[in-house]
N, C-alpha and C. Protein backbone atom coordinates (compact mmCIF):
# COMPACT_ATOMS: atom_id res chain seq x y z
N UNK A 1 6.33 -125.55 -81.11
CA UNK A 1 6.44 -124.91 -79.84
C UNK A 1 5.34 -123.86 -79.77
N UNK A 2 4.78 -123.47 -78.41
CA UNK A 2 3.73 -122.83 -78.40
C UNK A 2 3.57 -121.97 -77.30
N UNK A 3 3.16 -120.89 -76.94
CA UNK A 3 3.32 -119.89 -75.26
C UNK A 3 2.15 -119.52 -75.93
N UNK A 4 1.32 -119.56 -74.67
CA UNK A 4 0.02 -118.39 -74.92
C UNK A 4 0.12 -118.01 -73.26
N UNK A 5 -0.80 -116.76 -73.11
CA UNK A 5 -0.55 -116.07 -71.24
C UNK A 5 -1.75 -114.73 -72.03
N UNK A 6 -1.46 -114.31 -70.66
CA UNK A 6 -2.31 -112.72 -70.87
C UNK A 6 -1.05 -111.71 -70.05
N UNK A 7 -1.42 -110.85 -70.81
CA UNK A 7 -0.72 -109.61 -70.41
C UNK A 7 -2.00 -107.92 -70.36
N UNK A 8 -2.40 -107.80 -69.03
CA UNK A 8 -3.22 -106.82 -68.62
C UNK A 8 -4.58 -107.46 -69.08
N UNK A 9 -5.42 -107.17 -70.10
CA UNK A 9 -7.00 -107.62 -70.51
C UNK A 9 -7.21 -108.64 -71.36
N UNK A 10 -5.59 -108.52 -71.97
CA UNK A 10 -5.10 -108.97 -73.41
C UNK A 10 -4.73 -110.07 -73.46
N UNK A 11 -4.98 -111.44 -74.47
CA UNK A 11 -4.46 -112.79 -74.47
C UNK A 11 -3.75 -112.75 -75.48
N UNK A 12 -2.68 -113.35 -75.48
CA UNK A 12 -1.08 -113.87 -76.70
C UNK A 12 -1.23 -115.40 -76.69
N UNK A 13 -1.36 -115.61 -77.87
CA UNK A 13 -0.87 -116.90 -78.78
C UNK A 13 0.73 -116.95 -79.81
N UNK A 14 1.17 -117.61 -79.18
CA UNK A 14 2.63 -117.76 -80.26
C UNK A 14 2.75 -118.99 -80.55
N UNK A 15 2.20 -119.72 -81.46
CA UNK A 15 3.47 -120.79 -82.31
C UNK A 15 4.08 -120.79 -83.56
N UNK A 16 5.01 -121.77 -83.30
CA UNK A 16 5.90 -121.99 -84.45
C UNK A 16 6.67 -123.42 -84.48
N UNK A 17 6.63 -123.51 -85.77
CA UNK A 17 7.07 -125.04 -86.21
C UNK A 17 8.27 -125.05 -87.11
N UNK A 18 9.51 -126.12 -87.29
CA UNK A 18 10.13 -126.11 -88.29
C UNK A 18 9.56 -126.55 -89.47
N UNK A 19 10.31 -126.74 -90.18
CA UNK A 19 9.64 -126.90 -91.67
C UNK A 19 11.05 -127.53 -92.40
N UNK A 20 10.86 -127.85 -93.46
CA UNK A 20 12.17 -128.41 -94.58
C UNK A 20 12.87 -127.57 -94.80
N UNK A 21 14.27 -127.85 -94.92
CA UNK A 21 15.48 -127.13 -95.68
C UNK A 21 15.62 -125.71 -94.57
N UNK A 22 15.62 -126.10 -93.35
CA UNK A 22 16.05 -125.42 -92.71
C UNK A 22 15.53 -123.94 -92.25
N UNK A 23 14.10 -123.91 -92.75
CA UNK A 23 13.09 -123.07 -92.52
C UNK A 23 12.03 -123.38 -91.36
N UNK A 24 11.02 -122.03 -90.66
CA UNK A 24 10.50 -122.12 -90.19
C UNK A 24 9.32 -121.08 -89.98
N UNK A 25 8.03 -121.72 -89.27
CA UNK A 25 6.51 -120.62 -89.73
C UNK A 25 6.40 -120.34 -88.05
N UNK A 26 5.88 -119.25 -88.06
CA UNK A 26 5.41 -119.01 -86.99
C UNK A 26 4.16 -117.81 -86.96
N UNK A 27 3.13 -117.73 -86.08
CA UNK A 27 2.24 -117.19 -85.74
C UNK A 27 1.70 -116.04 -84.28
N UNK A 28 1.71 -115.10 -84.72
CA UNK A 28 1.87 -114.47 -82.98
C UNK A 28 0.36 -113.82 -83.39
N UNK A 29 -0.73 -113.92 -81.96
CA UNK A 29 -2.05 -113.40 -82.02
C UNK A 29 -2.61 -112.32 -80.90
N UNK A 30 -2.68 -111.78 -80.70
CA UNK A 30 -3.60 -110.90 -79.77
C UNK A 30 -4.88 -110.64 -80.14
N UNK A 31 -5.47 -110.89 -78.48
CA UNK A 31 -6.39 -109.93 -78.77
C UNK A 31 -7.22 -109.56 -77.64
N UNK A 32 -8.11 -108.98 -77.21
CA UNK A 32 -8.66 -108.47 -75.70
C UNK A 32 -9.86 -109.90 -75.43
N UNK A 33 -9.44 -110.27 -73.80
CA UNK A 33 -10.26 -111.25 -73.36
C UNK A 33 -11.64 -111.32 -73.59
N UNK A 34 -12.03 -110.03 -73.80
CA UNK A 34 -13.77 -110.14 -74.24
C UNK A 34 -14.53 -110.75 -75.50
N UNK A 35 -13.52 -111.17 -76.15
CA UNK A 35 -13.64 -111.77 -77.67
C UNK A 35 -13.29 -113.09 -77.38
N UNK A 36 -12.73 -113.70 -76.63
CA UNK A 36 -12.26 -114.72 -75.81
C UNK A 36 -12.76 -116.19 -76.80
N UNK A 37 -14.28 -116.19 -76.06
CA UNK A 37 -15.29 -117.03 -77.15
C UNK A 37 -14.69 -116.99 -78.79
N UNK A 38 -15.31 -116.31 -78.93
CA UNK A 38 -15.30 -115.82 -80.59
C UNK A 38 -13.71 -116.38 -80.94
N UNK A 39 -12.84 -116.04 -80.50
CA UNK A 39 -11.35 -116.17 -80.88
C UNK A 39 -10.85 -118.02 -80.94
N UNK A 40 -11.99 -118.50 -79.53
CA UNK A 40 -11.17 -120.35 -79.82
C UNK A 40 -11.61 -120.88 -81.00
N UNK A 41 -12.73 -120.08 -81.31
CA UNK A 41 -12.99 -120.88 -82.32
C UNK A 41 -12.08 -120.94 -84.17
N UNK A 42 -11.28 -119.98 -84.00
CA UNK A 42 -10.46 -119.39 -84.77
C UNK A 42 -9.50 -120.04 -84.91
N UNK A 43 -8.48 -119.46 -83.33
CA UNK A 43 -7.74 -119.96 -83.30
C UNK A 43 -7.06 -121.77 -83.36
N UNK A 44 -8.16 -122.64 -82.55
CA UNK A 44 -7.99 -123.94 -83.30
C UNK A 44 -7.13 -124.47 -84.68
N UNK A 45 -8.01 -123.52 -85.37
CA UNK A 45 -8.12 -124.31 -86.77
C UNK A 45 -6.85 -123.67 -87.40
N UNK A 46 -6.62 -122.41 -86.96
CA UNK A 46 -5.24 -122.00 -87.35
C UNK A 46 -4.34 -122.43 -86.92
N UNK A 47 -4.01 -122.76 -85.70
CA UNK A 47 -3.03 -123.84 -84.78
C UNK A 47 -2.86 -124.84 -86.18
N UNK A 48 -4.01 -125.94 -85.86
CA UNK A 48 -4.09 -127.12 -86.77
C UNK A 48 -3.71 -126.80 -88.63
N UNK A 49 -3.97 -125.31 -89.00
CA UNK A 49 -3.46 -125.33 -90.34
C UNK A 49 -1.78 -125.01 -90.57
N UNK A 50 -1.13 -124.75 -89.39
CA UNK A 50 0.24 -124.48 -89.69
C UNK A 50 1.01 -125.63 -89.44
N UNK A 51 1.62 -126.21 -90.73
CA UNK A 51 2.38 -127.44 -91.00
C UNK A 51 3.38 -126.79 -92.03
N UNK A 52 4.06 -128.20 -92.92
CA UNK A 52 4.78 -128.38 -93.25
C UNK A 52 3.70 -128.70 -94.92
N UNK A 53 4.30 -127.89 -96.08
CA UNK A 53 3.67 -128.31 -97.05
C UNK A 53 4.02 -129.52 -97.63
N UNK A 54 2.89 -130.14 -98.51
CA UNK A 54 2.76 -131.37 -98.53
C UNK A 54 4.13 -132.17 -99.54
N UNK A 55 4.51 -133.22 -99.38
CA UNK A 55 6.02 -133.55 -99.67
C UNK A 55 7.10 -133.50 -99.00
N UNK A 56 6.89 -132.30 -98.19
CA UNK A 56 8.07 -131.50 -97.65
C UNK A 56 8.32 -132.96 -96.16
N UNK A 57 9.64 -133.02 -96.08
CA UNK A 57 9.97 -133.77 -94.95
C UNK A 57 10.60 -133.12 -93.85
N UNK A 58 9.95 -133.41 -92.56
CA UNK A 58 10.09 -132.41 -91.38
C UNK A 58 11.28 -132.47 -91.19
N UNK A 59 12.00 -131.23 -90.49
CA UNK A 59 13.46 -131.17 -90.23
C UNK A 59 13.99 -132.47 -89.46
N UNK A 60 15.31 -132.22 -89.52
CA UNK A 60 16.06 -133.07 -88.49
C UNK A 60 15.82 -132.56 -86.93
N UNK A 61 16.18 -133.53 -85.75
CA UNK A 61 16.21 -132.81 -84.49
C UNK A 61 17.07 -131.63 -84.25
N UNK A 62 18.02 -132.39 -84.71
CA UNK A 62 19.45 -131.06 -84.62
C UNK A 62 20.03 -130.36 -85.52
N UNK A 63 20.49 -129.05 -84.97
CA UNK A 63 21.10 -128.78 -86.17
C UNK A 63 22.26 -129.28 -87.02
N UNK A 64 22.28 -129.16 -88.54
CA UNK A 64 23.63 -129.72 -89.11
C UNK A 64 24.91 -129.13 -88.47
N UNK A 65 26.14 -130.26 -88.45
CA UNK A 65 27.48 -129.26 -88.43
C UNK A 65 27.34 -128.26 -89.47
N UNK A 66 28.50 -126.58 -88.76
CA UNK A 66 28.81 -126.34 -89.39
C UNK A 66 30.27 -126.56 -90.40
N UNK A 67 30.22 -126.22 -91.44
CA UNK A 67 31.45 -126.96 -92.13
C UNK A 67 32.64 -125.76 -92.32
């Protein structure tokens, strides 16, 4: 899941992903539109590096009952 927007000069990036065993990563970014450039090129690759480590099998859709 992912929201990015601006708030006043300022641009926000938020994602986050589940992960195994019922965990999850997430990422929140700012920073002022004048860096704008400079920042896609960043941000990309950080998007694309937040996964699930390797082995690990992605969650279920739903959550388990509780018992």
């Amino acid at each position: 899941m992912s929201f990015s927007g601006t708030r006043g000069d300022r641009i926000f990036y938020h994602r986050a992903i589940l992960l195994c065993r019922d965990a999850a990563a997430h990422f929140l970014i700012e920073y002022p539109q004048s860096i704008s450039r400079q920042m896609n090129a960043f941000v990309g690759p950080l998007v694309e590096s937040l996964k699930p480590a390797a082995g690990c099998v992605a969650s279920p859709e739903s959550a388990p009952n509780a018992n």
